[in-house]
PDB file of N, CA and C in Angstrom:
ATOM      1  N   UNK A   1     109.072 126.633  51.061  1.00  0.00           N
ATOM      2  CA  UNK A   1     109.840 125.613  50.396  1.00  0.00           C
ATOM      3  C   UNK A   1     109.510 124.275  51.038  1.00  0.00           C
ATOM      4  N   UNK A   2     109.060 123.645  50.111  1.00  0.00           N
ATOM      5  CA  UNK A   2     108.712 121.783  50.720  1.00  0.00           C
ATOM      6  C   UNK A   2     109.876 120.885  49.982  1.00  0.00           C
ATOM      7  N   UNK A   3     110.579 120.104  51.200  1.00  0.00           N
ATOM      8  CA  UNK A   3     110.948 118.799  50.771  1.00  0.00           C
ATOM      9  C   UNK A   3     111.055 117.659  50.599  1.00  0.00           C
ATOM     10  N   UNK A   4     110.437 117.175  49.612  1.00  0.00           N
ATOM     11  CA  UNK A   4     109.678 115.953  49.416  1.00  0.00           C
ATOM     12  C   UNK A   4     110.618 114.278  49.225  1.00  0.00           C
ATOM     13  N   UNK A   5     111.900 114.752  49.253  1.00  0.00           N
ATOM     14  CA  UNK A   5     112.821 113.813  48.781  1.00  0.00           C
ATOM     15  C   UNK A   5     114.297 114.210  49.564  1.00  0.00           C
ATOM     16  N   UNK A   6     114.830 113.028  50.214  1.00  0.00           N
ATOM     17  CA  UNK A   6     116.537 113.772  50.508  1.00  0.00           C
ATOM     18  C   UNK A   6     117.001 112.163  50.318  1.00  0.00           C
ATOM     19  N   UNK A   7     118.006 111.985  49.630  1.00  0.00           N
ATOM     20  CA  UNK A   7     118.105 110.611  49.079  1.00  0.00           C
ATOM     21  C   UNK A   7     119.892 110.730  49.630  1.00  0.00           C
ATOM     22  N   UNK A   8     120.351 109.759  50.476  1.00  0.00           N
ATOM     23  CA  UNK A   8     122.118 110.445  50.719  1.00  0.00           C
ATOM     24  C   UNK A   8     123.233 108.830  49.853  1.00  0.00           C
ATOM     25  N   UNK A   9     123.810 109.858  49.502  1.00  0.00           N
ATOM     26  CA  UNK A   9     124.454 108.266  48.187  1.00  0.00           C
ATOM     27  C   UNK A   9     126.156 108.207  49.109  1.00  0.00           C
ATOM     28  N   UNK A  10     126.847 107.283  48.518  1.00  0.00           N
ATOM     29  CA  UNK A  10     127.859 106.561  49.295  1.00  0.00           C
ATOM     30  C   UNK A  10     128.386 108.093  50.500  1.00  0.00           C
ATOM     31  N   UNK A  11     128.089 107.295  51.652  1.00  0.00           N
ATOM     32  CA  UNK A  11     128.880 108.668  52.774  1.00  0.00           C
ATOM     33  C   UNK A  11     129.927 107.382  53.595  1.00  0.00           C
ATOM     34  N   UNK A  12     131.661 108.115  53.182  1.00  0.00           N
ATOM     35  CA  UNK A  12     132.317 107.436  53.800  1.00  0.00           C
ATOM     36  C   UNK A  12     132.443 108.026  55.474  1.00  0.00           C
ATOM     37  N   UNK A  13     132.659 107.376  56.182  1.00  0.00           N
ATOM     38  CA  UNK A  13     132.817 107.685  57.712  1.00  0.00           C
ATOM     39  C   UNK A  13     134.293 107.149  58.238  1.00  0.00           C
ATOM     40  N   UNK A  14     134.538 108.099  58.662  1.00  0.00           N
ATOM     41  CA  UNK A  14     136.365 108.082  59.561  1.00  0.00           C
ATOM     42  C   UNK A  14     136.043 106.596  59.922  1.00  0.00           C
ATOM     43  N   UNK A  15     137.472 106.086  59.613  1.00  0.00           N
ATOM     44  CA  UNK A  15     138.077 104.852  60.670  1.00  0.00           C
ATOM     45  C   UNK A  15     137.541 104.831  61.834  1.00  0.00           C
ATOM     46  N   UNK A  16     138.270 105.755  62.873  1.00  0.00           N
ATOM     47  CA  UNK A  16     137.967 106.019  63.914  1.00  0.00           C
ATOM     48  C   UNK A  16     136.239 105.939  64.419  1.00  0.00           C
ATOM     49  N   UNK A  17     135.646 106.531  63.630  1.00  0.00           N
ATOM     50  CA  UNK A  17     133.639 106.541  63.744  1.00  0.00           C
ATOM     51  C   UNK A  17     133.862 105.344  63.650  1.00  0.00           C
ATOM     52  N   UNK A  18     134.315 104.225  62.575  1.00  0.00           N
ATOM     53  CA  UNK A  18     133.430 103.240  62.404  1.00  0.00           C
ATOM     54  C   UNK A  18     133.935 102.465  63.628  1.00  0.00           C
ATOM     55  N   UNK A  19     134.687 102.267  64.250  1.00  0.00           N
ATOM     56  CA  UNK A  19     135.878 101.134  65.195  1.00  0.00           C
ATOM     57  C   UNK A  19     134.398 102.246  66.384  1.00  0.00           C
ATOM     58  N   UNK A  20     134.716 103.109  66.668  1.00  0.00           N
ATOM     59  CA  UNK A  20     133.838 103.297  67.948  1.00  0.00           C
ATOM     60  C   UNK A  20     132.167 102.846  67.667  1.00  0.00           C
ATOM     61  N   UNK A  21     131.517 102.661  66.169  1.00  0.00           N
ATOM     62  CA  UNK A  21     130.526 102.399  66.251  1.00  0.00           C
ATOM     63  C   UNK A  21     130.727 100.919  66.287  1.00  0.00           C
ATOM     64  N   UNK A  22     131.310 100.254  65.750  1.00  0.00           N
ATOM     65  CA  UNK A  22     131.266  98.663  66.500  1.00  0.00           C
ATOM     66  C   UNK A  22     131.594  98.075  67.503  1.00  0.00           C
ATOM     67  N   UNK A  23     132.760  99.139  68.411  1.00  0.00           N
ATOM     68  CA  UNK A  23     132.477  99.258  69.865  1.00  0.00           C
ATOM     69  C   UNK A  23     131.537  98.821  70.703  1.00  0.00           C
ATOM     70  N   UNK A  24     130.523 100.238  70.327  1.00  0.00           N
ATOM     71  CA  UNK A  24     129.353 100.833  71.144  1.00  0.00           C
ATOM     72  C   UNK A  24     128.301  99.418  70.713  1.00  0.00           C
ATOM     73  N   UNK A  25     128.537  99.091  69.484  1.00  0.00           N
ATOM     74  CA  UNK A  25     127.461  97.482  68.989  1.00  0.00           C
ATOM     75  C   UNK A  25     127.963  96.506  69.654  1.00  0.00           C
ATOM     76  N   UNK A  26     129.231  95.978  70.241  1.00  0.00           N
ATOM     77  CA  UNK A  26     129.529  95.042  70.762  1.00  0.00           C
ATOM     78  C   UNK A  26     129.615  94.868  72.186  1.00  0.00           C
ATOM     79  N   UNK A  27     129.581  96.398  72.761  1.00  0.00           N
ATOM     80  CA  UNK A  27     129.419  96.605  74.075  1.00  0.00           C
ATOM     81  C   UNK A  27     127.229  96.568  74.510  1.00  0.00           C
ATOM     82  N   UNK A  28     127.001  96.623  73.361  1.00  0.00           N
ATOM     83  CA  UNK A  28     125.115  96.508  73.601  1.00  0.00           C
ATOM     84  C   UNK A  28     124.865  94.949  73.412  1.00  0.00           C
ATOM     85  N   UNK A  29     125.700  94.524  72.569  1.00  0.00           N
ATOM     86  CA  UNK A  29     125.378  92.716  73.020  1.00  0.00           C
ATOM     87  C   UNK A  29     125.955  92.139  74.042  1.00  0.00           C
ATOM     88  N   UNK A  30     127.027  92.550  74.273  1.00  0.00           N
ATOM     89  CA  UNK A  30     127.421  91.973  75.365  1.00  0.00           C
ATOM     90  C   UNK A  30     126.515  91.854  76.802  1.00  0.00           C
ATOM     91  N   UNK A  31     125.916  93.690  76.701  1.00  0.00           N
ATOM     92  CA  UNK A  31     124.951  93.825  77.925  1.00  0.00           C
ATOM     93  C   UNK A  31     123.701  92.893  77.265  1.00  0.00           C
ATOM     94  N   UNK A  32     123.649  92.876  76.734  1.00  0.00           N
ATOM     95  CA  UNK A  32     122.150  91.591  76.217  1.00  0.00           C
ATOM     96  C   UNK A  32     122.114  90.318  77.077  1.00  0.00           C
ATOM     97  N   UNK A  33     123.250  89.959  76.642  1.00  0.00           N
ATOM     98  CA  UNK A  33     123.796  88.253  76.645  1.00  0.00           C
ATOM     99  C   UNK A  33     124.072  88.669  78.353  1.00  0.00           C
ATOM    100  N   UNK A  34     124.494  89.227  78.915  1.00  0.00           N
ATOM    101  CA  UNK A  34     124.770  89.643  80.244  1.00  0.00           C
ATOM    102  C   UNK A  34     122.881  89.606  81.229  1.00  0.00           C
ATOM    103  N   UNK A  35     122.464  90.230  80.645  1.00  0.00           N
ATOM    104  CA  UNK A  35     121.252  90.110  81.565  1.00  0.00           C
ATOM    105  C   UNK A  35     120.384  89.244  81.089  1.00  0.00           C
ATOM    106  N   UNK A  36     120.420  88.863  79.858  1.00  0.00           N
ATOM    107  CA  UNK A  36     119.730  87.266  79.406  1.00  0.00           C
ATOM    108  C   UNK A  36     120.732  86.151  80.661  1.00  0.00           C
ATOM    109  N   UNK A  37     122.116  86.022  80.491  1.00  0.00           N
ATOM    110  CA  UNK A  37     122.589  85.215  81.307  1.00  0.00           C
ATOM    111  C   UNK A  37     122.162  85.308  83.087  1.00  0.00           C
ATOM    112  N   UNK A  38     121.609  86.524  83.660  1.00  0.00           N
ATOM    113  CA  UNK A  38     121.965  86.447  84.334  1.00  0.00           C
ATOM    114  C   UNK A  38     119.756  86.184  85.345  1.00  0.00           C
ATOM    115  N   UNK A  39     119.096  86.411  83.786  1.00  0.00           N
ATOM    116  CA  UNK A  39     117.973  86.579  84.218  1.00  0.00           C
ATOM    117  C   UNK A  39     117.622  84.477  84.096  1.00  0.00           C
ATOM    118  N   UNK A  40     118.595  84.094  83.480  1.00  0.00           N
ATOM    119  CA  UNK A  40     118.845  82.349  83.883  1.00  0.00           C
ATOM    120  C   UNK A  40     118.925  81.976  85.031  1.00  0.00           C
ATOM    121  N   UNK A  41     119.913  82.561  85.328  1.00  0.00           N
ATOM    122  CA  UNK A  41     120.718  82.463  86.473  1.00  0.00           C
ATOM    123  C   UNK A  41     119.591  82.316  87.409  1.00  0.00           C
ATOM    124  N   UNK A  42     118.951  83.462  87.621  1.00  0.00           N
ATOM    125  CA  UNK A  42     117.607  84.247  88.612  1.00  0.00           C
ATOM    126  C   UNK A  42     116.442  83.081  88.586  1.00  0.00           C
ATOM    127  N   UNK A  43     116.111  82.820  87.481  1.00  0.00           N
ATOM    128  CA  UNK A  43     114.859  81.598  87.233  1.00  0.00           C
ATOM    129  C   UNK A  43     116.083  80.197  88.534  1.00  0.00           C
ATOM    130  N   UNK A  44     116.684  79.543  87.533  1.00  0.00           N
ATOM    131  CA  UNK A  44     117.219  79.021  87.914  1.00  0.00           C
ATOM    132  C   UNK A  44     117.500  78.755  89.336  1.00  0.00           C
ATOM    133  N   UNK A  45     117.657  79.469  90.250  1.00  0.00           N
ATOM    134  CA  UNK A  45     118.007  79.388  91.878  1.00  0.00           C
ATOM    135  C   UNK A  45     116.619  79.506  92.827  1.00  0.00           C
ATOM    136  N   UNK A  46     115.829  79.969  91.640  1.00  0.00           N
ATOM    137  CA  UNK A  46     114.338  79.877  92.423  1.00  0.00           C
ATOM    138  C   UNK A  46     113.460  78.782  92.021  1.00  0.00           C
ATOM    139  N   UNK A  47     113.914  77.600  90.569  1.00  0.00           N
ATOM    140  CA  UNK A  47     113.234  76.669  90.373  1.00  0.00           C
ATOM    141  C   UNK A  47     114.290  75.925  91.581  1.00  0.00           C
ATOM    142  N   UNK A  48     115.445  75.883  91.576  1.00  0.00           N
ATOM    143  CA  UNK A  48     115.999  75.285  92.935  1.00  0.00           C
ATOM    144  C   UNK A  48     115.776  75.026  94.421  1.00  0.00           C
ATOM    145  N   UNK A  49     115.513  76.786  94.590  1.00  0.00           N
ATOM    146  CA  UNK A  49     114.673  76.808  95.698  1.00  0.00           C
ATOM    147  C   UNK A  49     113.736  75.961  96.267  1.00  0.00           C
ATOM    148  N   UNK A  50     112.328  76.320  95.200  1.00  0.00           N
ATOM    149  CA  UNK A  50     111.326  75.304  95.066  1.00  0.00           C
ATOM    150  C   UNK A  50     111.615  73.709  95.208  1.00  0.00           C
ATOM    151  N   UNK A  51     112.792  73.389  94.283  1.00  0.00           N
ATOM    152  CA  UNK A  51     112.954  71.830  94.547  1.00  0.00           C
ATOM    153  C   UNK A  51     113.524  71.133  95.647  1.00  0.00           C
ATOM    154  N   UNK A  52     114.133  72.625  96.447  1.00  0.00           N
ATOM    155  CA  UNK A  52     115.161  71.890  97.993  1.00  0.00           C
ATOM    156  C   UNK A  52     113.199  72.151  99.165  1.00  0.00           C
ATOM    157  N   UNK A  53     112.332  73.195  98.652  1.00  0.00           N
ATOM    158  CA  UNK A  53     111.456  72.318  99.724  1.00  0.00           C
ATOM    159  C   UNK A  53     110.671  71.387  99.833  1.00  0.00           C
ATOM    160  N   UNK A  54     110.428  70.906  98.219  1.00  0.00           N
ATOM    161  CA  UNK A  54     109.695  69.806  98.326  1.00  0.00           C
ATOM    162  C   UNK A  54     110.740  68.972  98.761  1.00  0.00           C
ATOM    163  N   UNK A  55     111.901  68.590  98.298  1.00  0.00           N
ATOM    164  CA  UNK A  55     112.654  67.223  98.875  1.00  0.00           C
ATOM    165  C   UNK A  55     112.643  67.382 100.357  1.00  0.00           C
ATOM    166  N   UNK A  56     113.053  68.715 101.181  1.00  0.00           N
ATOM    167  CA  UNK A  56     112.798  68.608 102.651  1.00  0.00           C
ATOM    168  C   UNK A  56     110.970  68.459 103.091  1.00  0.00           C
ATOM    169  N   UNK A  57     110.212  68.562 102.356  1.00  0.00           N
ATOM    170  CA  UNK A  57     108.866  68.133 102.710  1.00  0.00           C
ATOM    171  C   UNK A  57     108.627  66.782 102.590  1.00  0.00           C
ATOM    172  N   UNK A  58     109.313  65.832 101.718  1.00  0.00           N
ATOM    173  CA  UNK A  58     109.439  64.554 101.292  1.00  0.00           C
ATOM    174  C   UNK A  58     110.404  63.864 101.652  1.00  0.00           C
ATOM    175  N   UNK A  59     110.699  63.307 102.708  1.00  0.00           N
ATOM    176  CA  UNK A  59     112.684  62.860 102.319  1.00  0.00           C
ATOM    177  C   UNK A  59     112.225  61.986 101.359  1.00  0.00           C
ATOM    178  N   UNK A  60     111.221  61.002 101.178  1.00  0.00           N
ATOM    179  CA  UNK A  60     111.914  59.206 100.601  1.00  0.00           C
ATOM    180  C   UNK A  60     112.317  60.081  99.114  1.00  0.00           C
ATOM    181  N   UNK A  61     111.595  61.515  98.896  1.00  0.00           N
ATOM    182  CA  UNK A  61     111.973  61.805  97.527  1.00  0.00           C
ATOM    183  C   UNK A  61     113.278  62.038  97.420  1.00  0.00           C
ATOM    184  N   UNK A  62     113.698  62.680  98.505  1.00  0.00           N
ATOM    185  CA  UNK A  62     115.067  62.983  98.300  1.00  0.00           C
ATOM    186  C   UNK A  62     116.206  61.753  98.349  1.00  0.00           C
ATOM    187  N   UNK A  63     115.737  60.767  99.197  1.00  0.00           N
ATOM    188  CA  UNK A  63     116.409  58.929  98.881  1.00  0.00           C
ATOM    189  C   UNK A  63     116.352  58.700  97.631  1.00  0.00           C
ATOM    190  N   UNK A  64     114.994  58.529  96.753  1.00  0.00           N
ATOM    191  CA  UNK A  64     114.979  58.670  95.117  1.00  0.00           C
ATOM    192  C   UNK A  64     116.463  59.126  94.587  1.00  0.00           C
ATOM    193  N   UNK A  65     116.326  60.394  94.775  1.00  0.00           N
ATOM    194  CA  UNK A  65     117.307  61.693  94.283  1.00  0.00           C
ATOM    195  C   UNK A  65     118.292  61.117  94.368  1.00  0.00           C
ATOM    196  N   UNK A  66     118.822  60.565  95.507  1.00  0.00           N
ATOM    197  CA  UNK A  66     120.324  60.388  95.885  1.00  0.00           C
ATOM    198  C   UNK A  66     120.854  58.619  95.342  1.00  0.00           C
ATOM    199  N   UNK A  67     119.303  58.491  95.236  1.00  0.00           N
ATOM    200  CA  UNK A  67     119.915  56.919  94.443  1.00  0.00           C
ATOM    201  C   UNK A  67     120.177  57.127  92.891  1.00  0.00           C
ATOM    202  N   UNK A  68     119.140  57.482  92.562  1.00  0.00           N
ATOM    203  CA  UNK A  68     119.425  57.875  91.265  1.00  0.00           C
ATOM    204  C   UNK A  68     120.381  58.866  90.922  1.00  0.00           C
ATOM    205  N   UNK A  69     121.050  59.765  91.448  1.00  0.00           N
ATOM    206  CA  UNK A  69     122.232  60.535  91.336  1.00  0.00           C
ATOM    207  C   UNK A  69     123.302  59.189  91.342  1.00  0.00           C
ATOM    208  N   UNK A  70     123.260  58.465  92.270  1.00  0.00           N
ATOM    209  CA  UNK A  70     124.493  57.391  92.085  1.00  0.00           C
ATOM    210  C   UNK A  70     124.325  56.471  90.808  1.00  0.00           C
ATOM    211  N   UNK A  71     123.289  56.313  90.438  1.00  0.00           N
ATOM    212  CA  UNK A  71     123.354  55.435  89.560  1.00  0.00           C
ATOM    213  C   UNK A  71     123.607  56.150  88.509  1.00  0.00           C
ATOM    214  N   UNK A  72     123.443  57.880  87.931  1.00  0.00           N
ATOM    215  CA  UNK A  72     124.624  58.042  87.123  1.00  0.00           C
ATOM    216  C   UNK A  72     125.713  58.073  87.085  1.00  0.00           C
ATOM    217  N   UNK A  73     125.987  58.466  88.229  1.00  0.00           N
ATOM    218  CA  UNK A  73     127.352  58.541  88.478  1.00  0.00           C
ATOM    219  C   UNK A  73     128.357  57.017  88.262  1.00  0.00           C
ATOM    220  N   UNK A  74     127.355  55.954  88.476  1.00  0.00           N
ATOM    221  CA  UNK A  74     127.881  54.554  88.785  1.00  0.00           C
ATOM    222  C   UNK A  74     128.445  54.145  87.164  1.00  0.00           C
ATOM    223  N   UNK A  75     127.099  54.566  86.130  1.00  0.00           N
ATOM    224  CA  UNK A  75     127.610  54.654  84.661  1.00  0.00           C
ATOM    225  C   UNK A  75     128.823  55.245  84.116  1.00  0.00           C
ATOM    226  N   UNK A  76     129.244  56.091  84.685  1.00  0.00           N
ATOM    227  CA  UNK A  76     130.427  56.588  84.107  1.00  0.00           C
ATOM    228  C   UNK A  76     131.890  56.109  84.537  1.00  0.00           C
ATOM    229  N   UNK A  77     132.925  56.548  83.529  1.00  0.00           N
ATOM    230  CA  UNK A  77     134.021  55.324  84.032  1.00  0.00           C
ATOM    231  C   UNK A  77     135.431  57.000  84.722  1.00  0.00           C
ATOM    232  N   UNK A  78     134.868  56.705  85.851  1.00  0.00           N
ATOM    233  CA  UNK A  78     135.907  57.295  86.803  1.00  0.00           C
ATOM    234  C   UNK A  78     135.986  56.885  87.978  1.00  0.00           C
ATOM    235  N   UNK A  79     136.937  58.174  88.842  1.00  0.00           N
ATOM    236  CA  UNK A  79     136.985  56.832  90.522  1.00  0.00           C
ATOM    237  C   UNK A  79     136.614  57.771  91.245  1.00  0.00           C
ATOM    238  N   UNK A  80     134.717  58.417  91.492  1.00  0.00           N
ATOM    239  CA  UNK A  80     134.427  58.961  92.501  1.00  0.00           C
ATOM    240  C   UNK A  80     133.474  57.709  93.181  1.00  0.00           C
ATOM    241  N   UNK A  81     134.001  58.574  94.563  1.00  0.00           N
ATOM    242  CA  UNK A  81     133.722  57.405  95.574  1.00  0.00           C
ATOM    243  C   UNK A  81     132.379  57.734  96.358  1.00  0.00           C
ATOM    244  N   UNK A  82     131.141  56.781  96.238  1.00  0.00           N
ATOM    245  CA  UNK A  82     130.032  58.132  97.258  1.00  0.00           C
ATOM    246  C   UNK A  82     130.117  57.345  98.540  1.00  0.00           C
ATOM    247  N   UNK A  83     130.046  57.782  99.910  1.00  0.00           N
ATOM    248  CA  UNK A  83     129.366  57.384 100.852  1.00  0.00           C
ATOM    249  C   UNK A  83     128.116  57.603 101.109  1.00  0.00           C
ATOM    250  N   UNK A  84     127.100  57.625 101.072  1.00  0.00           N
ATOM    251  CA  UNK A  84     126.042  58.083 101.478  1.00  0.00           C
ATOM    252  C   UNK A  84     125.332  58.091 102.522  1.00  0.00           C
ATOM    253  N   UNK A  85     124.917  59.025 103.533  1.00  0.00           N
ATOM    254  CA  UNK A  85     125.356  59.366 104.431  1.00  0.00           C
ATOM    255  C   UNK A  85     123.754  60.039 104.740  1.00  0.00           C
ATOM    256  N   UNK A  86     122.860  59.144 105.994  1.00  0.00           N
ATOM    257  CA  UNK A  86     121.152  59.952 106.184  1.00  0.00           C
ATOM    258  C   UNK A  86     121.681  61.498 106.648  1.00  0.00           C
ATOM    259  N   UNK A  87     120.287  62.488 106.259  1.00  0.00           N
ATOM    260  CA  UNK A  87     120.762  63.674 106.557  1.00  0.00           C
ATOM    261  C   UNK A  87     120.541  63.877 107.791  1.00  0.00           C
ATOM    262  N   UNK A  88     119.669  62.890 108.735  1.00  0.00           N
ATOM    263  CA  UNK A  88     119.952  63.197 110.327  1.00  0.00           C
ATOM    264  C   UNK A  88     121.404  63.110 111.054  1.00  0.00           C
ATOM    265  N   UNK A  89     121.868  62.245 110.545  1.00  0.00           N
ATOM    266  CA  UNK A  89     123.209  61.843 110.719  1.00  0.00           C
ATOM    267  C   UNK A  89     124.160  62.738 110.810  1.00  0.00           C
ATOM    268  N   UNK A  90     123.896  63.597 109.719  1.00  0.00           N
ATOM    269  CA  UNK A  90     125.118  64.823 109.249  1.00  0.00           C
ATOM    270  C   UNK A  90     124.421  66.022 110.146  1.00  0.00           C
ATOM    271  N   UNK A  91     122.830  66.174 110.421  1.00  0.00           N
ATOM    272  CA  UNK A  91     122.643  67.214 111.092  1.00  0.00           C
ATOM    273  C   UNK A  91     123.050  67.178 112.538  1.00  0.00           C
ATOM    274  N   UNK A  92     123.057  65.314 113.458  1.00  0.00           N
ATOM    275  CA  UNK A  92     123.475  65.563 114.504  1.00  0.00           C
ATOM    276  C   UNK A  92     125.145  65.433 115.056  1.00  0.00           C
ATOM    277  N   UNK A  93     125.930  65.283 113.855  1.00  0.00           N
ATOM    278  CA  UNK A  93     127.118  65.742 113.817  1.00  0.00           C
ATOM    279  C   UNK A  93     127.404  67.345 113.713  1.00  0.00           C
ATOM    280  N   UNK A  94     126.943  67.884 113.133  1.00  0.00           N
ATOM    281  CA  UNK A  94     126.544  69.538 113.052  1.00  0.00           C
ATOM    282  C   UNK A  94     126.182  70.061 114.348  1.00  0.00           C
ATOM    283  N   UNK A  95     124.945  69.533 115.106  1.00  0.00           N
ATOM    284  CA  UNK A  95     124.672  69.962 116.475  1.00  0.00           C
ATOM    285  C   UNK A  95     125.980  69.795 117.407  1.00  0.00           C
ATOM    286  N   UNK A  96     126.729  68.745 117.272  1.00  0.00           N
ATOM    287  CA  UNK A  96     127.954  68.573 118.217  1.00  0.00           C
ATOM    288  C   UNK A  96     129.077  69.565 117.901  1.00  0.00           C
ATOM    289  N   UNK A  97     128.775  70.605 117.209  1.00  0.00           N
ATOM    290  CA  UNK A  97     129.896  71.724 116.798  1.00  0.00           C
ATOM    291  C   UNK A  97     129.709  72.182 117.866  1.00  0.00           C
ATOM    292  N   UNK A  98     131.057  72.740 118.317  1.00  0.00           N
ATOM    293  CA  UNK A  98     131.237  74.414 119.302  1.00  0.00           C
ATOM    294  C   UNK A  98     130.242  75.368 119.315  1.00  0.00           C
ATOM    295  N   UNK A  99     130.213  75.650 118.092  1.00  0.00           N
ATOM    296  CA  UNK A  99     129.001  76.667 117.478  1.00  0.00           C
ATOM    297  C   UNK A  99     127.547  76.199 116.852  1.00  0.00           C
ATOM    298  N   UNK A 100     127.592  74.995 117.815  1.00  0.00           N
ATOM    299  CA  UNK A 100     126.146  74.229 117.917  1.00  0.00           C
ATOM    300  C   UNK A 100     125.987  74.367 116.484  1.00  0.00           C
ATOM    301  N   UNK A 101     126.423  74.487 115.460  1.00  0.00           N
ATOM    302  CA  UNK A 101     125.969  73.739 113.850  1.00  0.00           C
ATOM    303  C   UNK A 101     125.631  74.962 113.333  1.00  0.00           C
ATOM    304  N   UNK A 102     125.538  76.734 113.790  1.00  0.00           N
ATOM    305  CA  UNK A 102     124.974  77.827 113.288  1.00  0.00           C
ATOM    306  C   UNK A 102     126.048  77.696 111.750  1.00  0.00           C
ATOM    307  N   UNK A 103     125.366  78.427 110.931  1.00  0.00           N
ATOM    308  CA  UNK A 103     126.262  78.307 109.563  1.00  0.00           C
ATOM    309  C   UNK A 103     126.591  80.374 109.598  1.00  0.00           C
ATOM    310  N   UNK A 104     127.420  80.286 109.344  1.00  0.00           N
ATOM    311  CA  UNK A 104     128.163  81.923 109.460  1.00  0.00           C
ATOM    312  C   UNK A 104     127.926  82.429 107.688  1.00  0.00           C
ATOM    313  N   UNK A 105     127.833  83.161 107.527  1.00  0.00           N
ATOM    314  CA  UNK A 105     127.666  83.947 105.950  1.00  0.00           C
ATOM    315  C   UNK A 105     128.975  84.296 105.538  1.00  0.00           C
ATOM    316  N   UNK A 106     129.707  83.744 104.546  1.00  0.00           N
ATOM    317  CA  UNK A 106     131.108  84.058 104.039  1.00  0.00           C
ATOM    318  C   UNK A 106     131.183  85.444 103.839  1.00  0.00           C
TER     319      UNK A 106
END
């Protein structure tokens, strides 16, 4: 016996089937959007990476950076206040810690 044809016409499916099959569909996008978000995330902290060693290979770039960070900031109408502050400055305030400036892992 050969069958050459199986054709299936309206098949209703329990409530229940359908609520768990859009479940199981909304729980597979979610994981989508979850490791798309998180494979951002991943790029993201390593194009960062990259950009904190060139600015420590460069400071005047990082002077650039910090001027031009103020000057957006200067455009907008609120009341943050910058000091700006060389980073030797802040590192040999750091050395004068107790704990000589070590940074501890939260």
């Amino acid at each position: 016996m050969k069958v050459s044809l199986v054709e299936v016409k309206h098949v209703e499916l329990p409530e229940s089937m359908r609520r768990a099959m859009a479940r199981q569909a909304e729980a597979e996008r979610d994981r989508r959007a979850k490791v798309i978000h998180a494979k951002g995330e991943f790029e993201a902290a390593a194009t960062l990476g990259e950009a904190a060693e060139i600015l420590e290979a460069h400071p005047a770039a990082m002077h650039l950076r910090v001027l031009s960070t103020m000057t957006e900031i200067s455009t907008e109408r609120n009341s943050t206040l910058i000091f700006p502050l060389p980073m030797e400055l802040l590192r040999v305030l750091d050395s004068l810690r107790p704990d000589g400036g070590r940074v501890t892992p939260a």
